[in-house]
C-alpha atoms as a PDB file:
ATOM      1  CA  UNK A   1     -13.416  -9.121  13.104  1.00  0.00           C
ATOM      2  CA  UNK A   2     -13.321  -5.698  12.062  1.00  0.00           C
ATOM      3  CA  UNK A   3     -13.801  -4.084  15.629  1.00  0.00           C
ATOM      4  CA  UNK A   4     -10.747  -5.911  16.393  1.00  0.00           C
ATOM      5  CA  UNK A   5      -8.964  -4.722  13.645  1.00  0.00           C
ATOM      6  CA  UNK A   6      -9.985  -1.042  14.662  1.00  0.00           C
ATOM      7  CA  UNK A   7      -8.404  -2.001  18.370  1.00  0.00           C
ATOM      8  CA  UNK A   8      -5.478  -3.268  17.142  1.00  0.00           C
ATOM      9  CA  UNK A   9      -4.359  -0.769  15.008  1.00  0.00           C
ATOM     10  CA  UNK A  10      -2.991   2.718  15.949  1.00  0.00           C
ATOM     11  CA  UNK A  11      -3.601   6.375  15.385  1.00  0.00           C
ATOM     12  CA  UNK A  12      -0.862   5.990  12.275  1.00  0.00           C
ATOM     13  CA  UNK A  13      -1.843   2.414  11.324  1.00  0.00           C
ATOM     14  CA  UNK A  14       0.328   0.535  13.338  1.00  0.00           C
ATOM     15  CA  UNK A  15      -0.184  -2.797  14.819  1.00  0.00           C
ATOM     16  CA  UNK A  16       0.160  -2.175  18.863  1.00  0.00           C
ATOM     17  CA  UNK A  17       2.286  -4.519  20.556  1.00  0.00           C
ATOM     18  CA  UNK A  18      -0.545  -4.995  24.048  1.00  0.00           C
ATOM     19  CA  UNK A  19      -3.138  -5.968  21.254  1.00  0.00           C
ATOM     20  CA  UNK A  20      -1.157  -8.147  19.113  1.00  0.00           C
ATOM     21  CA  UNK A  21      -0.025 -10.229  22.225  1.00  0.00           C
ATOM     22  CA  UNK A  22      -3.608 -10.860  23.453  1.00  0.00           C
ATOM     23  CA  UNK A  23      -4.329 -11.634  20.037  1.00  0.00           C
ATOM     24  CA  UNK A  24      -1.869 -14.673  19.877  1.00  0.00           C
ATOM     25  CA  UNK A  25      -3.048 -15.624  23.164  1.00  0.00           C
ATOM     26  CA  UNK A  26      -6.815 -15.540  22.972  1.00  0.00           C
ATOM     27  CA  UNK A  27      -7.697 -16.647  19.289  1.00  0.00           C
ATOM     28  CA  UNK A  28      -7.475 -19.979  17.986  1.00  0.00           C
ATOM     29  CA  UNK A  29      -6.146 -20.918  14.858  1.00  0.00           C
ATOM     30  CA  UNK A  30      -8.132 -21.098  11.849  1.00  0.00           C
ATOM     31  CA  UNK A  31      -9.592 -17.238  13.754  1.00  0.00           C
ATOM     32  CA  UNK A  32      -5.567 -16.003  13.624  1.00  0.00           C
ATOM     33  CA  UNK A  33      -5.760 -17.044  10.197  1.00  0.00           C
ATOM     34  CA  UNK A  34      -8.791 -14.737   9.226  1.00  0.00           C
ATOM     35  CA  UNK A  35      -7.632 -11.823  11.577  1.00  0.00           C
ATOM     36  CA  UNK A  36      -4.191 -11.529   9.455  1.00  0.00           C
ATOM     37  CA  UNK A  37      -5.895 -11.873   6.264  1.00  0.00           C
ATOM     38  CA  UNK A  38      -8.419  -9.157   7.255  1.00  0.00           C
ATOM     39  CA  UNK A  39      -5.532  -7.045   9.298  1.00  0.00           C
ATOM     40  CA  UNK A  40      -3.563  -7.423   5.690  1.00  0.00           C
ATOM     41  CA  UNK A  41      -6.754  -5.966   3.867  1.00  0.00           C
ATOM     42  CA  UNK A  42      -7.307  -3.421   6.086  1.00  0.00           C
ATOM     43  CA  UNK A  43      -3.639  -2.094   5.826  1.00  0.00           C
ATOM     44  CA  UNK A  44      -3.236  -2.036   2.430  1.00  0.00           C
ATOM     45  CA  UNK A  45      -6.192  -0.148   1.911  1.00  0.00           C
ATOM     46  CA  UNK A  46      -4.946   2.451   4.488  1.00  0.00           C
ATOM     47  CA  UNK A  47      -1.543   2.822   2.903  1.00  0.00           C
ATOM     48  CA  UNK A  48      -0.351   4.292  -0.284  1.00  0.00           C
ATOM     49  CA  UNK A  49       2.363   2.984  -1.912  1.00  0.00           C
ATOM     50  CA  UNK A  50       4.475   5.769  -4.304  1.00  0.00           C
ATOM     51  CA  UNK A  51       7.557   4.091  -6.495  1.00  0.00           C
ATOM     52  CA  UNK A  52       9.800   6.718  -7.834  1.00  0.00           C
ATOM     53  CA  UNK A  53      12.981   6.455 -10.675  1.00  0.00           C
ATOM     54  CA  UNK A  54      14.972   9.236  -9.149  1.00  0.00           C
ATOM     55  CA  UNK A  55      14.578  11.056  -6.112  1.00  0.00           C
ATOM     56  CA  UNK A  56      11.115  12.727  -5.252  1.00  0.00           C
ATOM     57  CA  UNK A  57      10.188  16.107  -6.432  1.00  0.00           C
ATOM     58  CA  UNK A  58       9.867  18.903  -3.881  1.00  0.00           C
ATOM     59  CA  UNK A  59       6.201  19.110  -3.032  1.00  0.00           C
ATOM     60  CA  UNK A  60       5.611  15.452  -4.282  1.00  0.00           C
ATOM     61  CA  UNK A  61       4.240  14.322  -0.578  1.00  0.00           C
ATOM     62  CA  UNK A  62       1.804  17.101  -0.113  1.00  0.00           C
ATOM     63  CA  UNK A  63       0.394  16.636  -3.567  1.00  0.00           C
ATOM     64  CA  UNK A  64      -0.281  12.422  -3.160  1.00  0.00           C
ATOM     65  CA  UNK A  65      -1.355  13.133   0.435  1.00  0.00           C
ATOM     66  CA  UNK A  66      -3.987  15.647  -0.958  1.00  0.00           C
ATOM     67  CA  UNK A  67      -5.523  13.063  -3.574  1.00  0.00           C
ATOM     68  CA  UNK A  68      -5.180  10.243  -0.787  1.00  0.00           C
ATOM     69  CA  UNK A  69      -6.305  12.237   2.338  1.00  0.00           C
ATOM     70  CA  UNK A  70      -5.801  10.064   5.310  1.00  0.00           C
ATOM     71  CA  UNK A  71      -3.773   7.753   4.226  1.00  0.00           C
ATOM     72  CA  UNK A  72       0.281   6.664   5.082  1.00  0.00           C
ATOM     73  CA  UNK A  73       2.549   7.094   2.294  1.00  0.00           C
ATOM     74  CA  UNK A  74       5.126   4.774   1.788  1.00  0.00           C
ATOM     75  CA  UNK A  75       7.589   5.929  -0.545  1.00  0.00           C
ATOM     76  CA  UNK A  76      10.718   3.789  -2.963  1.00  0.00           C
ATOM     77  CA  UNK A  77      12.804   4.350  -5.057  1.00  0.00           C
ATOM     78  CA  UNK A  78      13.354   2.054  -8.348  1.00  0.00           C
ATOM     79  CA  UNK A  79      15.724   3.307 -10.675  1.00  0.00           C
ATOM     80  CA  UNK A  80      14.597   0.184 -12.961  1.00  0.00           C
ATOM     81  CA  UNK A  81      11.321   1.805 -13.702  1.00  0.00           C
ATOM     82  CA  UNK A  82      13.469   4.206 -16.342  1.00  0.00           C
ATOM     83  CA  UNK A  83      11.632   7.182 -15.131  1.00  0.00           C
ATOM     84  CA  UNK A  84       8.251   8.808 -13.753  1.00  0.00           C
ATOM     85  CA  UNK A  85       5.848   7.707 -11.032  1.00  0.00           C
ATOM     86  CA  UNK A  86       3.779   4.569  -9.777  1.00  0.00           C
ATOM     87  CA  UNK A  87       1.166   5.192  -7.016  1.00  0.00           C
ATOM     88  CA  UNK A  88      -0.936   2.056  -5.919  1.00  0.00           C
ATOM     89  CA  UNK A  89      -3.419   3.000  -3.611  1.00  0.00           C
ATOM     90  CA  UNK A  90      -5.754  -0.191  -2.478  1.00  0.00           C
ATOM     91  CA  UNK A  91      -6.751  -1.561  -5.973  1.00  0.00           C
ATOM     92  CA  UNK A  92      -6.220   1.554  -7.921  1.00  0.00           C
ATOM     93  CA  UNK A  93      -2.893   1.739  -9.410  1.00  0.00           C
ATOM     94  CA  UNK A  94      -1.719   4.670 -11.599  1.00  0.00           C
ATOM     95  CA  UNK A  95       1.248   3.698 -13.617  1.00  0.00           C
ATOM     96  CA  UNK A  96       3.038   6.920 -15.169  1.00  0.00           C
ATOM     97  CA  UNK A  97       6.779   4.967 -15.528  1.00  0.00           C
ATOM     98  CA  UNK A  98       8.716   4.491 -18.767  1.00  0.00           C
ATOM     99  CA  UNK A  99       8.520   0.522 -18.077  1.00  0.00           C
ATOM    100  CA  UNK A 100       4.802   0.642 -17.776  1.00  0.00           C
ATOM    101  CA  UNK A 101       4.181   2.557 -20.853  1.00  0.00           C
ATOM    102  CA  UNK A 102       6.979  -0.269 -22.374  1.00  0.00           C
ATOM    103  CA  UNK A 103       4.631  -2.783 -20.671  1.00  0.00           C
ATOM    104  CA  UNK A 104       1.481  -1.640 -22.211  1.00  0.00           C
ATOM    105  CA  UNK A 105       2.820  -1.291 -25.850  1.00  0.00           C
ATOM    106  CA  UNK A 106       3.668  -4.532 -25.711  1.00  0.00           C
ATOM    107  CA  UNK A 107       0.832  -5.915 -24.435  1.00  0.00           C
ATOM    108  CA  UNK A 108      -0.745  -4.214 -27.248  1.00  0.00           C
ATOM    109  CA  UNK A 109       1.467  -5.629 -29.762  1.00  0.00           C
ATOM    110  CA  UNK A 110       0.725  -9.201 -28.556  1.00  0.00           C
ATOM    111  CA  UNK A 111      -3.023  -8.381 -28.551  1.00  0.00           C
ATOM    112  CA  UNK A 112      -2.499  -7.695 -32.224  1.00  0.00           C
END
């Protein structure tokens, strides 16, 4: 499964279009089924995902890209987060937003 994820997927992470439509031909069912799950693995773990309150601050892409070397950035915006930064990169999420700091005094409050 994973050398046909590595086929399938481009230079920048994309699924190509001649690979996807053999896929859908050739596999059967229950083997589509564990190709997406594993193609949905694989991409989140090659993408980072940066949530912003505000617009992003000059420099901001260079500086993620650094820490994350490799890896597609997919910025948003979410003006609901109050203010600051949320980068989830695979499993790792670093939460530096006014509602997350909310979020973890209350959790702390209920813990209490």
């Amino acid at each position: 499964m994973r050398r046909l994820i590595d086929i399938a997927l481009d230079a920048d992470g994309e699924v190509r279009d001649d690979v996807a439509a053999r896929v859908l031909e050739s596999l059967s069912r229950s083997d589509l089924k564990r190709f997406l799950a594993a193609l949905r693995r694989e991409l989140k773990q090659r993408r980072v995902f940066v949530t912003l309150a505000g617009s992003a601050p000059a420099g901001m892409d260079e500086s993620i890209s650094g820490s994350y070397g490799g890896r597609v950035l997919s910025i948003e915006r979410d003006d609901a987060m109050g203010a600051g930064v949320r980068v989830r990169a695979g499993d790792d999420i670093v939460d530096a937003s006014v509602r997350g700091y909310i979020r973890n005094i209350i959790e702390k409050l209920e813990d209490t």
